[in-house]
PDB file of N, CA and C in Angstrom:
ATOM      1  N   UNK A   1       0.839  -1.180   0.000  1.00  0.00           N
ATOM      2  CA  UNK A   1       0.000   0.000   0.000  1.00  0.00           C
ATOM      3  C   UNK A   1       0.887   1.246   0.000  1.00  0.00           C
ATOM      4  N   UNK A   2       0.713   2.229  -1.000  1.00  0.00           N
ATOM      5  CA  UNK A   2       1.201   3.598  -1.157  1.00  0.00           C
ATOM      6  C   UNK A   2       0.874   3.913   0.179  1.00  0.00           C
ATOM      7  N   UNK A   3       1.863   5.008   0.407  1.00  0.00           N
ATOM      8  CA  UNK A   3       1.533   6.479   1.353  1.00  0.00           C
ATOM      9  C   UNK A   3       1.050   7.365   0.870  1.00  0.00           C
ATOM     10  N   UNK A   4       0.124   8.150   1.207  1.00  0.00           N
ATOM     11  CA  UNK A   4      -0.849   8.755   0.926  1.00  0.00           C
ATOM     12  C   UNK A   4       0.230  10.185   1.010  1.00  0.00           C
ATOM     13  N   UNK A   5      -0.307  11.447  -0.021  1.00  0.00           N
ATOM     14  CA  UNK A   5       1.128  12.722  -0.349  1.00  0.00           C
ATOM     15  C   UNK A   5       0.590  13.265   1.391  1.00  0.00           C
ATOM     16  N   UNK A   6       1.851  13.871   1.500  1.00  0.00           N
ATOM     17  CA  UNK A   6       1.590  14.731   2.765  1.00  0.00           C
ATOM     18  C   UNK A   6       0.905  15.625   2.869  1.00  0.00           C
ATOM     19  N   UNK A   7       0.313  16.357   3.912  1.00  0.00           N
ATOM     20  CA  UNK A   7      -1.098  17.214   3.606  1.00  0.00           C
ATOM     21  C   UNK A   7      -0.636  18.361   3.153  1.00  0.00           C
ATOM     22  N   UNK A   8      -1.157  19.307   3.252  1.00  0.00           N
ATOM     23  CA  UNK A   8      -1.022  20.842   2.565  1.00  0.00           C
ATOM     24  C   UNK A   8      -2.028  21.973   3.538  1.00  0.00           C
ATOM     25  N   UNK A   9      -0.730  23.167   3.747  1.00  0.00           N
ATOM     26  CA  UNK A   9      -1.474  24.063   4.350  1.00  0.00           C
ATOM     27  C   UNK A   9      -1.537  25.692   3.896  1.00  0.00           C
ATOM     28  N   UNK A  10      -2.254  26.225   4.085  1.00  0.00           N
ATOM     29  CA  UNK A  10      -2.391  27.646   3.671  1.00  0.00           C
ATOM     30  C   UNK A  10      -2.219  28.424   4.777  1.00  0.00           C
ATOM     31  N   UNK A  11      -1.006  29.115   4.904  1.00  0.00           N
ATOM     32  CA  UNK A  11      -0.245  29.780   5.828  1.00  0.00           C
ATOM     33  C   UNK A  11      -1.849  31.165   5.654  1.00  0.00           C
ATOM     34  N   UNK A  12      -2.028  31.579   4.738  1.00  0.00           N
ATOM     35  CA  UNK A  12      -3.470  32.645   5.050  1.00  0.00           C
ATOM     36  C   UNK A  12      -4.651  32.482   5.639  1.00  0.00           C
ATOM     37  N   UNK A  13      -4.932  30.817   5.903  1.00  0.00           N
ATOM     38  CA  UNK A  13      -5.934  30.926   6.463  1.00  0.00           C
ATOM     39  C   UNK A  13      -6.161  31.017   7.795  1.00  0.00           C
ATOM     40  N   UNK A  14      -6.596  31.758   8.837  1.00  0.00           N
ATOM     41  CA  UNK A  14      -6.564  31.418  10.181  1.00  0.00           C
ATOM     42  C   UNK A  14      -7.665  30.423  10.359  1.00  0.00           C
ATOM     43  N   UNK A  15      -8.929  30.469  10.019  1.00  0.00           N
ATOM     44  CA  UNK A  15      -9.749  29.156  10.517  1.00  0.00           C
ATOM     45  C   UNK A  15      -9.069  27.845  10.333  1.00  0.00           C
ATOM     46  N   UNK A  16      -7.978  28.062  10.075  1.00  0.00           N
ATOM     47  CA  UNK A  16      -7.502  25.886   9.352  1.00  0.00           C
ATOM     48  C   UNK A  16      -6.867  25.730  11.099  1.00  0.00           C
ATOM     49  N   UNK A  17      -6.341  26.080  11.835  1.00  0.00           N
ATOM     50  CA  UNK A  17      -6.369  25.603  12.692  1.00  0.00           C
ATOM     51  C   UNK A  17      -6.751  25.269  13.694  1.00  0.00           C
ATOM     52  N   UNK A  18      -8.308  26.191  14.170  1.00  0.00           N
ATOM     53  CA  UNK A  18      -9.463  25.285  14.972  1.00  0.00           C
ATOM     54  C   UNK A  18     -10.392  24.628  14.207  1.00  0.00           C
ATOM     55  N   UNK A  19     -10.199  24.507  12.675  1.00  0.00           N
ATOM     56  CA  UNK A  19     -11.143  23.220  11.475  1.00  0.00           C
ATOM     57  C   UNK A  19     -10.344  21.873  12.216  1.00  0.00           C
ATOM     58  N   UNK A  20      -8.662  21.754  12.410  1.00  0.00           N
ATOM     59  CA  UNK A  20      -7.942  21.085  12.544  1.00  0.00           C
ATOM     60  C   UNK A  20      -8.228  20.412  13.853  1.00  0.00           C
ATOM     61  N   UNK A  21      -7.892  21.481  14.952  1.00  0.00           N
ATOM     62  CA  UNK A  21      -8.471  21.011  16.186  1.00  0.00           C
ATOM     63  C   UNK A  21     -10.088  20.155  16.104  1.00  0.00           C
ATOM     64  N   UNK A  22     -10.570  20.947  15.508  1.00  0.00           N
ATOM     65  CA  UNK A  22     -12.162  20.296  15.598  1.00  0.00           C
ATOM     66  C   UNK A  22     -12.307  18.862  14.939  1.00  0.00           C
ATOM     67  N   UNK A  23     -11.373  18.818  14.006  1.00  0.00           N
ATOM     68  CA  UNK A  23     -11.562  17.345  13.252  1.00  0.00           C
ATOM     69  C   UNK A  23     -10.689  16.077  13.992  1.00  0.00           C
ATOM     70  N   UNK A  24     -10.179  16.528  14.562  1.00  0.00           N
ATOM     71  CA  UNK A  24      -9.029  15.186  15.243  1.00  0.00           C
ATOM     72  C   UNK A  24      -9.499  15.265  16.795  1.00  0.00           C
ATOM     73  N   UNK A  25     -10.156  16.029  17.266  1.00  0.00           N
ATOM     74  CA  UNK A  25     -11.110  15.923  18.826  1.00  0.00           C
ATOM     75  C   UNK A  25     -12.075  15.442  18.444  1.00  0.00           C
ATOM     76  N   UNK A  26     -12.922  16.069  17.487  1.00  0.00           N
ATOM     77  CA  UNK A  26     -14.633  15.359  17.022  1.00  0.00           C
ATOM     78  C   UNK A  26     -14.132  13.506  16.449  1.00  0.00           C
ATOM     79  N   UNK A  27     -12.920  13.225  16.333  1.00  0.00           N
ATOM     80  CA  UNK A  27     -13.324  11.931  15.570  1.00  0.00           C
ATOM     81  C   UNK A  27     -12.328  10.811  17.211  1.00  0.00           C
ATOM     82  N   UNK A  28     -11.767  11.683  17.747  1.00  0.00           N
ATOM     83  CA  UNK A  28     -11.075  11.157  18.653  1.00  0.00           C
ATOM     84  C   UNK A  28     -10.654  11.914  20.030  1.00  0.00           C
ATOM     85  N   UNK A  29     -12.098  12.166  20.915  1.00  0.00           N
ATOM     86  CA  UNK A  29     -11.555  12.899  21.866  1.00  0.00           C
ATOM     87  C   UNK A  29     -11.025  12.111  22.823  1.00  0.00           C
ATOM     88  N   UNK A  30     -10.309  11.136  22.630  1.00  0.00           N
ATOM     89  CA  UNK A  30      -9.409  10.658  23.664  1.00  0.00           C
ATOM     90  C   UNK A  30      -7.768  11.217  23.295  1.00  0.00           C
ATOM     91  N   UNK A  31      -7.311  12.080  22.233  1.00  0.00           N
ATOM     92  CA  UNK A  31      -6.277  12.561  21.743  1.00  0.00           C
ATOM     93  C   UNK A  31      -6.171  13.994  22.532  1.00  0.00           C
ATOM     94  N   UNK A  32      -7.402  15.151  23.374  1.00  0.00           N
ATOM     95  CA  UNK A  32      -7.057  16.123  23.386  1.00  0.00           C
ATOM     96  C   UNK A  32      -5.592  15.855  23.852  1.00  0.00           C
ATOM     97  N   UNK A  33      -4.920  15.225  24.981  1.00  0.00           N
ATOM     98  CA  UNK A  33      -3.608  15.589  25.615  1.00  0.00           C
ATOM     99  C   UNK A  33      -2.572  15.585  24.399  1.00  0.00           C
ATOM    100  N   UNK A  34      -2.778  15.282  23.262  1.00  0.00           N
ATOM    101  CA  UNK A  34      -1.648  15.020  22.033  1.00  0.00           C
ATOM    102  C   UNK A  34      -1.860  16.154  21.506  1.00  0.00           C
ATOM    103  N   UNK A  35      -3.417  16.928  21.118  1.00  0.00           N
ATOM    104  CA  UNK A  35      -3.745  17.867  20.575  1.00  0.00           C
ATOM    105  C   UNK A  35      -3.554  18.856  21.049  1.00  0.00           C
ATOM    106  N   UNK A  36      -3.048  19.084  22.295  1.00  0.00           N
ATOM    107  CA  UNK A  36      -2.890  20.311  23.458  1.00  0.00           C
ATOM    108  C   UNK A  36      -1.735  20.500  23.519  1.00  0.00           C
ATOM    109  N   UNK A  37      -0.731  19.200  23.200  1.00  0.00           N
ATOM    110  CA  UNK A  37       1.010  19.134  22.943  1.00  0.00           C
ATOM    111  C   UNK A  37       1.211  20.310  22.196  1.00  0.00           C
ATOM    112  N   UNK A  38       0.272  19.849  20.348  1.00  0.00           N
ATOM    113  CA  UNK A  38       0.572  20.676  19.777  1.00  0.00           C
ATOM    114  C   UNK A  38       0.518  22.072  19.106  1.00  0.00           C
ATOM    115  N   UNK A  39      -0.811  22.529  19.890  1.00  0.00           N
ATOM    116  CA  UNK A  39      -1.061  24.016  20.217  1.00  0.00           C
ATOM    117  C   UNK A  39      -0.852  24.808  20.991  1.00  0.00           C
ATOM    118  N   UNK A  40      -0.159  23.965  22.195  1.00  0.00           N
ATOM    119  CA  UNK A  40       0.341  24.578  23.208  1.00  0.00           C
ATOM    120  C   UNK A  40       1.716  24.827  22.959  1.00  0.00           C
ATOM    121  N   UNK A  41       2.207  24.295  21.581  1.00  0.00           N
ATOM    122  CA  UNK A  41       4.089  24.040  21.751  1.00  0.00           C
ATOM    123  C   UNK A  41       4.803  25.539  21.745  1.00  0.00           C
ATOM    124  N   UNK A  42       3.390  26.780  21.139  1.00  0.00           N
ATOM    125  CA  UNK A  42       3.988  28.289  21.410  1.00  0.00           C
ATOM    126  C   UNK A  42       4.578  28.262  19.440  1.00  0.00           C
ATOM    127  N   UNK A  43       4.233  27.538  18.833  1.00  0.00           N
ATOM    128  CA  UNK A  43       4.584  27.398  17.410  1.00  0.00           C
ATOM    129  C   UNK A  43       3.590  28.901  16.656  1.00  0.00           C
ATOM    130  N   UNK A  44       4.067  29.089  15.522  1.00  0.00           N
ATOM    131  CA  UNK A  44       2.831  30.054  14.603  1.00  0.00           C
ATOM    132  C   UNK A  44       1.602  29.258  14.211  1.00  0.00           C
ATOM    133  N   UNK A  45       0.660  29.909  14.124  1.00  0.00           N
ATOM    134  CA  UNK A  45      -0.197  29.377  13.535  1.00  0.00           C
ATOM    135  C   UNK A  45      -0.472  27.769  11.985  1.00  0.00           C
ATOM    136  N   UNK A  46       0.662  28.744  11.496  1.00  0.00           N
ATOM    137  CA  UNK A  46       0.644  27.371  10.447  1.00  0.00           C
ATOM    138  C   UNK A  46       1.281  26.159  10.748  1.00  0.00           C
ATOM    139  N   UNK A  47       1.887  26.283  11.429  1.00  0.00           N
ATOM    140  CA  UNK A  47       3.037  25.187  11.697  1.00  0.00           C
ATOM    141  C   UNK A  47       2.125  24.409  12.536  1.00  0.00           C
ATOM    142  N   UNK A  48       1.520  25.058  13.388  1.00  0.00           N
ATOM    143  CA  UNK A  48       0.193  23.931  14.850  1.00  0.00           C
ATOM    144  C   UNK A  48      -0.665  23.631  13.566  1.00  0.00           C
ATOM    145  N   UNK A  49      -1.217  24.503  12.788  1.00  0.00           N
ATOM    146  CA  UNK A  49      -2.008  23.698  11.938  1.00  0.00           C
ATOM    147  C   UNK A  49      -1.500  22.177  10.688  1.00  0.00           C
ATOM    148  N   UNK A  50      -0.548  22.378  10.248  1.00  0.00           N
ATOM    149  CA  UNK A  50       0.241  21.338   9.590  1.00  0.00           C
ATOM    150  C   UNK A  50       0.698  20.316  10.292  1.00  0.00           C
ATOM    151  N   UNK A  51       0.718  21.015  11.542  1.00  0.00           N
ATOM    152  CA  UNK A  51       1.403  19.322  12.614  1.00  0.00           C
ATOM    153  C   UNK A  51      -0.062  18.818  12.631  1.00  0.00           C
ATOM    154  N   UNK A  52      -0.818  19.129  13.088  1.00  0.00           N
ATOM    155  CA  UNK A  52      -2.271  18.595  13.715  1.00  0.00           C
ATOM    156  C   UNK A  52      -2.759  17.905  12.043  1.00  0.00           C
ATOM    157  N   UNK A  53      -2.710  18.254  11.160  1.00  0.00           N
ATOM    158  CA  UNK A  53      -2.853  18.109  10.138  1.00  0.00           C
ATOM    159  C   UNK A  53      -1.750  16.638   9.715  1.00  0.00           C
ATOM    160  N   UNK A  54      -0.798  16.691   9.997  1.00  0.00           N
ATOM    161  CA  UNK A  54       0.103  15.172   9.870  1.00  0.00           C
ATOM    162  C   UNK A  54      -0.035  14.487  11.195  1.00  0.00           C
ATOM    163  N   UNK A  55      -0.425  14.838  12.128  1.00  0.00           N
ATOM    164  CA  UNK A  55      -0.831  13.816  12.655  1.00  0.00           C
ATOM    165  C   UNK A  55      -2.039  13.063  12.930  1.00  0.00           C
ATOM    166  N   UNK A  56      -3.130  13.713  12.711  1.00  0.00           N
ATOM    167  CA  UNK A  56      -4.390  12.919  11.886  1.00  0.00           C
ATOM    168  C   UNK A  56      -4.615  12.067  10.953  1.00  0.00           C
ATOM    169  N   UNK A  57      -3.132  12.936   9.498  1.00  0.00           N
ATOM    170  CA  UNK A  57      -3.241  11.861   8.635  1.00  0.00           C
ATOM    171  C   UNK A  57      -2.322  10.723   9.618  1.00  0.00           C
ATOM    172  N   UNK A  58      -1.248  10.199   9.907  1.00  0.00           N
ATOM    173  CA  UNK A  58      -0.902   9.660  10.676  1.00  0.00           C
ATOM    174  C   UNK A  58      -1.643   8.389  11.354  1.00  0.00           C
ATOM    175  N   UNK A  59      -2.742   9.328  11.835  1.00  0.00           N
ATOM    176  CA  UNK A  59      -3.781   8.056  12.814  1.00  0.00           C
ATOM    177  C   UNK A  59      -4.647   7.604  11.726  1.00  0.00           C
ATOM    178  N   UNK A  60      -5.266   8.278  10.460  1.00  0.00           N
ATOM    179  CA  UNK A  60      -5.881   7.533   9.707  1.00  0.00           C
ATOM    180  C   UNK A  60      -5.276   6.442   8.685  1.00  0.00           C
ATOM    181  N   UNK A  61      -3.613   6.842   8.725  1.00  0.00           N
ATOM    182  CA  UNK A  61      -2.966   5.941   7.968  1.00  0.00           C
ATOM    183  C   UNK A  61      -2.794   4.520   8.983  1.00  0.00           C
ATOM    184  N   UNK A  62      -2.402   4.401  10.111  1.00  0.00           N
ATOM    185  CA  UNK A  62      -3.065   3.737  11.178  1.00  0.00           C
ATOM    186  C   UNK A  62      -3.692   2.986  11.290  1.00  0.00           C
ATOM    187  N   UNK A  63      -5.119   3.168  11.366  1.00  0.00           N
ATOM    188  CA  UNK A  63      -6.453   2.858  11.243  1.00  0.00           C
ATOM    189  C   UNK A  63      -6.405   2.208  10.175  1.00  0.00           C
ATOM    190  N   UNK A  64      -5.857   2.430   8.727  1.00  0.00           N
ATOM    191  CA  UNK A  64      -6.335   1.603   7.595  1.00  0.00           C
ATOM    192  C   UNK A  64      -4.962   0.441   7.623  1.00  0.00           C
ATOM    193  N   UNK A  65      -3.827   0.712   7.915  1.00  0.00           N
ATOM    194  CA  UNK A  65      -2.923  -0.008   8.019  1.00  0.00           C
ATOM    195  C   UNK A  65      -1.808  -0.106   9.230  1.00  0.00           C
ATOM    196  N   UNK A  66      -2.055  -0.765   9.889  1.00  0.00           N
ATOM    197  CA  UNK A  66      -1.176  -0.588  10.834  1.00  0.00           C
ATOM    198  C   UNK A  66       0.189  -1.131  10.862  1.00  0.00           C
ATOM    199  N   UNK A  67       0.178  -2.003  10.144  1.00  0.00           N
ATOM    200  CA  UNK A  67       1.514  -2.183   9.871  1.00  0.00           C
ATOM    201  C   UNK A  67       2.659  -1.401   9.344  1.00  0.00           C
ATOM    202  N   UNK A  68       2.066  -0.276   8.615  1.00  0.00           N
ATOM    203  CA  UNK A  68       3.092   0.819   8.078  1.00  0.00           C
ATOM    204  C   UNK A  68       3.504   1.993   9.108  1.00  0.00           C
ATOM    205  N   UNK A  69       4.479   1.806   9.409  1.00  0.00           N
ATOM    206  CA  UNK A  69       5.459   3.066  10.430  1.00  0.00           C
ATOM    207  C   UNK A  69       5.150   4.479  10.156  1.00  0.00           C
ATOM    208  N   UNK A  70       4.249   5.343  11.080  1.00  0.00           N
ATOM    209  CA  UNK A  70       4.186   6.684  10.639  1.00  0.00           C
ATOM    210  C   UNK A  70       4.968   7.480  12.039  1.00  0.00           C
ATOM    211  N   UNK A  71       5.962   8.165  11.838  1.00  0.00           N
ATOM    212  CA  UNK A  71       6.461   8.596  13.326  1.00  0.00           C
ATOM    213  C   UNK A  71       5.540   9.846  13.432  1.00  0.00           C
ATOM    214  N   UNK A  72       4.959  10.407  12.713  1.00  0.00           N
ATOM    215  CA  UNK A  72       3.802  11.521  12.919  1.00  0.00           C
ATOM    216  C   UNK A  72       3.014  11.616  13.498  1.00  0.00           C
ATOM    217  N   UNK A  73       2.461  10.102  14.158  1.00  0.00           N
ATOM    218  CA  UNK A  73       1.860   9.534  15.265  1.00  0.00           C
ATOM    219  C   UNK A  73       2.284  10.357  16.744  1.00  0.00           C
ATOM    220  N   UNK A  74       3.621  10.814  16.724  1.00  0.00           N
ATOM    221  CA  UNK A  74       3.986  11.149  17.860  1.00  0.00           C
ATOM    222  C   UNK A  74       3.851  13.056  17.593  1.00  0.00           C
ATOM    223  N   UNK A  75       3.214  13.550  18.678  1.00  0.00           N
ATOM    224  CA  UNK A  75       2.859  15.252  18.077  1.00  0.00           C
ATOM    225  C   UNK A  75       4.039  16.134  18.559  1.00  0.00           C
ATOM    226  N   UNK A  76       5.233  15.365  18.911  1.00  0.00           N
ATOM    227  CA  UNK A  76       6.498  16.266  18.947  1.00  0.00           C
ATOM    228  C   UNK A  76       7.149  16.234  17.362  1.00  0.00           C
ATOM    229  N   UNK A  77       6.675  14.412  16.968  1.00  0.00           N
ATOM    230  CA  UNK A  77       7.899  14.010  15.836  1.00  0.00           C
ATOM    231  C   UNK A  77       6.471  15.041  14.481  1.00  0.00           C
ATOM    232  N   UNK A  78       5.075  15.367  14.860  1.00  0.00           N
ATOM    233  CA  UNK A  78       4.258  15.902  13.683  1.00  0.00           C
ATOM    234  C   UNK A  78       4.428  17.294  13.857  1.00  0.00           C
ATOM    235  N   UNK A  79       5.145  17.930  14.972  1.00  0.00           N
ATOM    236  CA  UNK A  79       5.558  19.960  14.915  1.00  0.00           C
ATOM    237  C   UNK A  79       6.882  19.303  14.180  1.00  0.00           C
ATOM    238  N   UNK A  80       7.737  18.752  14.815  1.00  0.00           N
ATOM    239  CA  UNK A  80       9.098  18.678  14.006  1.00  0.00           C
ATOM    240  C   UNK A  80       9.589  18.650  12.517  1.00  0.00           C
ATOM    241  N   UNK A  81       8.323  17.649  11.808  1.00  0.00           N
ATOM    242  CA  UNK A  81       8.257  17.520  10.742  1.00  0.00           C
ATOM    243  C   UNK A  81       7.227  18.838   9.459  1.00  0.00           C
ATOM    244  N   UNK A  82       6.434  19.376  10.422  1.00  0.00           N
ATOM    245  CA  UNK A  82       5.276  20.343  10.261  1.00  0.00           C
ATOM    246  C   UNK A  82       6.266  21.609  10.200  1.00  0.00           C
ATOM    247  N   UNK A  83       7.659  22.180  11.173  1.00  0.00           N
ATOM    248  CA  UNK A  83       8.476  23.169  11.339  1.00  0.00           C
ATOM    249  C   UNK A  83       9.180  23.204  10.061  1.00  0.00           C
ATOM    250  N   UNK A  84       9.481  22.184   9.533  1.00  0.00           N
ATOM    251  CA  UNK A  84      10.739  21.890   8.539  1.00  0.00           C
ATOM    252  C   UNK A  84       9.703  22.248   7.090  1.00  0.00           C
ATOM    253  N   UNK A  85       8.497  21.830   7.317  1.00  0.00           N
ATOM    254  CA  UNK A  85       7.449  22.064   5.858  1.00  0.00           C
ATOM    255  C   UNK A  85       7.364  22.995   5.487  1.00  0.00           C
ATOM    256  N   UNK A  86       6.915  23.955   6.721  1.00  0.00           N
ATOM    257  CA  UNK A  86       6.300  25.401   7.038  1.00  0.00           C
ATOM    258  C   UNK A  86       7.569  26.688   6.492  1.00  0.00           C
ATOM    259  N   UNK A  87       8.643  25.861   6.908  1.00  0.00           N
ATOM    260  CA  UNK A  87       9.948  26.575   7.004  1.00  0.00           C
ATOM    261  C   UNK A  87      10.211  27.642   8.073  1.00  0.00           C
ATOM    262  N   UNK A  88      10.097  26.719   9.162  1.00  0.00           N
ATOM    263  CA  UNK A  88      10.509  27.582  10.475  1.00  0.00           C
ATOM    264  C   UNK A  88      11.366  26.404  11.194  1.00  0.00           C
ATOM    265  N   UNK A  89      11.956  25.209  10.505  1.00  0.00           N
ATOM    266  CA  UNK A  89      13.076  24.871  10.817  1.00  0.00           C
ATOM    267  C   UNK A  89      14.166  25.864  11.216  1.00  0.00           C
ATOM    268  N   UNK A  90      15.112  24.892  12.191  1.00  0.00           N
ATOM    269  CA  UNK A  90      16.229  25.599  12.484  1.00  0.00           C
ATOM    270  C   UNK A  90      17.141  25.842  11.278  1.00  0.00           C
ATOM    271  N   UNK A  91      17.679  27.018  10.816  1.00  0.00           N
ATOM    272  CA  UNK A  91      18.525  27.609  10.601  1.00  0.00           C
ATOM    273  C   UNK A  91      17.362  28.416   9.542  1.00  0.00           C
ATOM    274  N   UNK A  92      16.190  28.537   9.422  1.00  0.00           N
ATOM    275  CA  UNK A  92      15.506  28.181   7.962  1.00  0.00           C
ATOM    276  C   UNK A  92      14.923  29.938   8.524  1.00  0.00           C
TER     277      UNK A  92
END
């Protein structure tokens, strides 16, 4: 089974990141403490939205296959990877 492309975010929109919050609490509110990791991490707006955003896809890649390794699962390793997208990596 392919991996599904990584998601995509629009640094202009401000609603994408309580759409984000709302979709990964409404389908799994046993995640707020993961979801609170990553809005609480003090990140910009786009970057909490793109992590929350890979790590949803993450749990739905999951859910359909679990056998395939997503470290996005973890909402330090989905800002880390979400920082580097956004381009607020270090040195960036």
């Amino acid at each position: 089974m392919a991996l599904a492309p990584p998601p995509t975010f629009d640094p202009d929109d401000s609603s994408e990141l309580e759409d984000e919050i709302e979709a990964v609490i409404g389908a799994r509110p046993d995640l707020v403490p993961s979801v609170r990791k990553i809005i609480e991490a003090g990140e910009p707006k786009p970057v909490a939205s793109h992590a929350l955003k890979l790590f949803a896809a993450a749990l739905a890649q999951a859910a359909e296959d679990p056998s395939l390794p997503n470290p996005n699962r973890n909402p330090a390793t989905a800002l880390g990877a979400a920082k580097v997208a956004v381009g607020k990596g270090k040195g960036k």
